[in-house]
C-alpha atoms as a PDB file:
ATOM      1  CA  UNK A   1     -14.548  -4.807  16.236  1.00  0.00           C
ATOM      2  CA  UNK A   2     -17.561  -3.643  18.199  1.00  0.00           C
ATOM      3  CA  UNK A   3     -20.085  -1.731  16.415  1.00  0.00           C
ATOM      4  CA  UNK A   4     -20.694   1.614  17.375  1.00  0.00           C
ATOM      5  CA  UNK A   5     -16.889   1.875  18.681  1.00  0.00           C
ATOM      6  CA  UNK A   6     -15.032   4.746  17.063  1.00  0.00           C
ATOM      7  CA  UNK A   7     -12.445   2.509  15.244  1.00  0.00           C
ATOM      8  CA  UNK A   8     -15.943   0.934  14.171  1.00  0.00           C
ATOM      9  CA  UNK A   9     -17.299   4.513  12.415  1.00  0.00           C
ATOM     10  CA  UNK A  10     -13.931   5.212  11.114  1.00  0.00           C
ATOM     11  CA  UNK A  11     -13.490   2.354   9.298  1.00  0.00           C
ATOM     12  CA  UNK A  12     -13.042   2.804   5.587  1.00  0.00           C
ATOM     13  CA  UNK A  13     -16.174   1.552   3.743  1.00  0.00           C
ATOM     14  CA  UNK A  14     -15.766   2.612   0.056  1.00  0.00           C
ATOM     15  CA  UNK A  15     -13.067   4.388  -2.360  1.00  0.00           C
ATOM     16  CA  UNK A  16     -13.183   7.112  -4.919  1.00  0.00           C
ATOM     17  CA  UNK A  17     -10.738   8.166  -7.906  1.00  0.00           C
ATOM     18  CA  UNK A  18     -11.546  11.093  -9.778  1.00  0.00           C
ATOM     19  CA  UNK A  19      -9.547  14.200 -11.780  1.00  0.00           C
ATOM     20  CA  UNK A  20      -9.114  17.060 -10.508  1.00  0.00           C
ATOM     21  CA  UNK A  21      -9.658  20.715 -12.195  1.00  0.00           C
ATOM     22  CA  UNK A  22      -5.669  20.825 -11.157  1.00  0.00           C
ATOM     23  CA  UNK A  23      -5.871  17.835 -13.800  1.00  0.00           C
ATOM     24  CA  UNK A  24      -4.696  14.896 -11.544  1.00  0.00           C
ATOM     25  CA  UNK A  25      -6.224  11.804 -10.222  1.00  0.00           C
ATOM     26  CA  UNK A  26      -7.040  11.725  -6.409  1.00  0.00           C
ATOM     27  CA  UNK A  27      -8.627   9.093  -4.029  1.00  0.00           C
ATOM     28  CA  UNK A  28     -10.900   9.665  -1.267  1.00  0.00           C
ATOM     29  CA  UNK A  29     -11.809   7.273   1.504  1.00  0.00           C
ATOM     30  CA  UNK A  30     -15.408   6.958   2.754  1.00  0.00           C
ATOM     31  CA  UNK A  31     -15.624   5.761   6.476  1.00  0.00           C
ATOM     32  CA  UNK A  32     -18.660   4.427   7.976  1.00  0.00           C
ATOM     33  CA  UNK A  33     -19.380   7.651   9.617  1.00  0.00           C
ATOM     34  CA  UNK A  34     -19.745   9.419   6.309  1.00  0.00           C
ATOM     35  CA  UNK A  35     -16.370  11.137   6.598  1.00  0.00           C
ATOM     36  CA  UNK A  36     -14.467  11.728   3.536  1.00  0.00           C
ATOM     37  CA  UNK A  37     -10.771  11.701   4.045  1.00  0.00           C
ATOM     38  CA  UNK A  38      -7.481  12.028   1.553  1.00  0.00           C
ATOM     39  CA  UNK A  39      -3.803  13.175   2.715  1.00  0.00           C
ATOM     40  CA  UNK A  40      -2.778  15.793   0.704  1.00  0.00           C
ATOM     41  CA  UNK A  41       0.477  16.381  -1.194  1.00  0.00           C
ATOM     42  CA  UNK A  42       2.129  18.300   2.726  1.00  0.00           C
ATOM     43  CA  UNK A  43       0.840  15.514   4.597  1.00  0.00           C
ATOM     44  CA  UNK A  44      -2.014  16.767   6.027  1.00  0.00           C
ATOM     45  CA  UNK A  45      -5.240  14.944   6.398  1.00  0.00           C
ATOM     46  CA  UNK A  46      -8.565  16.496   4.993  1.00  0.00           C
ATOM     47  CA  UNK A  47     -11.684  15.560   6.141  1.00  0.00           C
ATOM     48  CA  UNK A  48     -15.870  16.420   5.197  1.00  0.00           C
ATOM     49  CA  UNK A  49     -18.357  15.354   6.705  1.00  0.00           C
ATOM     50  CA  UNK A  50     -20.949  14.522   3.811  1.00  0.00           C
ATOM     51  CA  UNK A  51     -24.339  15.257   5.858  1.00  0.00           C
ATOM     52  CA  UNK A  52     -27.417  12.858   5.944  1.00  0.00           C
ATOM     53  CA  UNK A  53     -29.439  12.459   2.457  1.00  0.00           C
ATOM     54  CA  UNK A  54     -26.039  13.698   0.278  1.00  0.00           C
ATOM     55  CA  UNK A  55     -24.984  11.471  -2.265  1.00  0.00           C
ATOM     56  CA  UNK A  56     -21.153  11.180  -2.019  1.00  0.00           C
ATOM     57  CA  UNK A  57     -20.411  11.759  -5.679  1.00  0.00           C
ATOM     58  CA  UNK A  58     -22.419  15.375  -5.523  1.00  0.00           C
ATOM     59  CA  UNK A  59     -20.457  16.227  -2.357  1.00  0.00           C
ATOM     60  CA  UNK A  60     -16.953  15.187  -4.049  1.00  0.00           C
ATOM     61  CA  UNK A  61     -17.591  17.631  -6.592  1.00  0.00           C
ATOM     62  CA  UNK A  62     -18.852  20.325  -5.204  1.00  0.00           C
ATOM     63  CA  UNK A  63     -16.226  20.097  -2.198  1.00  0.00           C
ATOM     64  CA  UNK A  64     -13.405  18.833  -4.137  1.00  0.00           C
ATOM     65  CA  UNK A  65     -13.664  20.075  -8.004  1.00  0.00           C
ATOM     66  CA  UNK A  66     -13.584  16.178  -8.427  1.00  0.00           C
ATOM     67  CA  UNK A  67     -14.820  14.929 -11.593  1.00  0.00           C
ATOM     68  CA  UNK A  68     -15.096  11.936 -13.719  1.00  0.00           C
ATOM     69  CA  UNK A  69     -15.205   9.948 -10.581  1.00  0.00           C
ATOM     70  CA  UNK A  70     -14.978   6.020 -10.369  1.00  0.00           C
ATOM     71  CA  UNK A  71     -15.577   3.932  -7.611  1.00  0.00           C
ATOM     72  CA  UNK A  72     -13.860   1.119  -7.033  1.00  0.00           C
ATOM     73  CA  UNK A  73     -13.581  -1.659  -4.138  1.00  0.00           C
ATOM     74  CA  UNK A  74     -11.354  -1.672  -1.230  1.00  0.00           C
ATOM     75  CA  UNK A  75      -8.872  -3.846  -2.878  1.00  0.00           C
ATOM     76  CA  UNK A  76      -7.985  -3.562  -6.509  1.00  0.00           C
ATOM     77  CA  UNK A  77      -7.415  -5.999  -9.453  1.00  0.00           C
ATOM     78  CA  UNK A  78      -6.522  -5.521 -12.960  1.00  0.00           C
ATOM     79  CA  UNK A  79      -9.714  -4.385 -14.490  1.00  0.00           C
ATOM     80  CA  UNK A  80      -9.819  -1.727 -11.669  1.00  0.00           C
ATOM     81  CA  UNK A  81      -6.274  -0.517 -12.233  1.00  0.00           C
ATOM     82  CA  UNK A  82      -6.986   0.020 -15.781  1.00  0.00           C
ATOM     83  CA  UNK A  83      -9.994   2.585 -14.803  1.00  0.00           C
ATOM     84  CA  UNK A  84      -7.470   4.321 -12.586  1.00  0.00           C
ATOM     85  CA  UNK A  85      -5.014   4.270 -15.319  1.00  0.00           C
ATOM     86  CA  UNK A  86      -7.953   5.623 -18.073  1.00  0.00           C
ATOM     87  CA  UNK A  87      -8.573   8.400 -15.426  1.00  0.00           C
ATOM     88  CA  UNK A  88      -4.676   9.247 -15.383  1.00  0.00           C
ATOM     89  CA  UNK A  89      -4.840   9.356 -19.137  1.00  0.00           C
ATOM     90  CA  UNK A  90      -7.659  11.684 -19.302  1.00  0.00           C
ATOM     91  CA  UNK A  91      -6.018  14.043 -16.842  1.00  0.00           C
ATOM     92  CA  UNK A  92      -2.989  13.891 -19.150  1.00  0.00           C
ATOM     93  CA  UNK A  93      -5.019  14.813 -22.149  1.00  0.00           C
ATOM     94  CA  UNK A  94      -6.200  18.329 -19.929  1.00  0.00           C
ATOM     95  CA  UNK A  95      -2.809  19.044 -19.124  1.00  0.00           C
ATOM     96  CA  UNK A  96      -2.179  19.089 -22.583  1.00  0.00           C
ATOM     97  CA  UNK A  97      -4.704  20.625 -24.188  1.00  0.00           C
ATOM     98  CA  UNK A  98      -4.333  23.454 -21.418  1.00  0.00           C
ATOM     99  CA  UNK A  99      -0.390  23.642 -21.882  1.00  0.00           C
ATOM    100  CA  UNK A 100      -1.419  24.385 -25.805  1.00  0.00           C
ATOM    101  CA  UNK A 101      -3.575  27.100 -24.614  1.00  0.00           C
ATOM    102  CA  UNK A 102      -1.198  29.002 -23.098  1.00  0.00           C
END
């Protein structure tokens, strides 16, 4: 792929899990030309652009409510799906404790 080609900059680089204040775990994709991307539950694709001197994390939560976020490589092994399945627990405990509330 030729750099500097636009299947070059949107090329997914990096991947994020995180909760949600709606208390469910959600990835977000990272492309080379600092776009974050996730399709949402009505198949729609959401994009931000996280501008120059950002860190992602900071922009996932401030964007996204995203919290207790992990990230993890491209391609995941067992160690990795037990961080995703920690994060899925955790959001399960807020559901929870939230449902008692009420």
């Amino acid at each position: 792929m030729k750099k500097g080609a636009k299947a070059w900059k949107a090329e997914i680089v990096r991947h994020f899990y995180g909760n949600v204040l709606t208390d469910k775990v959600e990835t977000y994709d990272l492309s080379r030309d600092n776009t974050l991307s996730r399709w949402n539950d009505q198949d729609a694709l959401i994009k931000h652009h996280v501008i120059r001197g950002r860190r992602v994390e900071s922009e996932l939560n401030v964007v996204f409510h995203l919290v207790d976020i992990v990230e993890l490589p491209l391609v995941l092994d067992d160690s990795c799906r037990a961080r995703i399945a920690a994060l899925e627990a955790k959001a399960a405990e807020r559901r929870a404790a939230a449902a008692s509330k009420a």
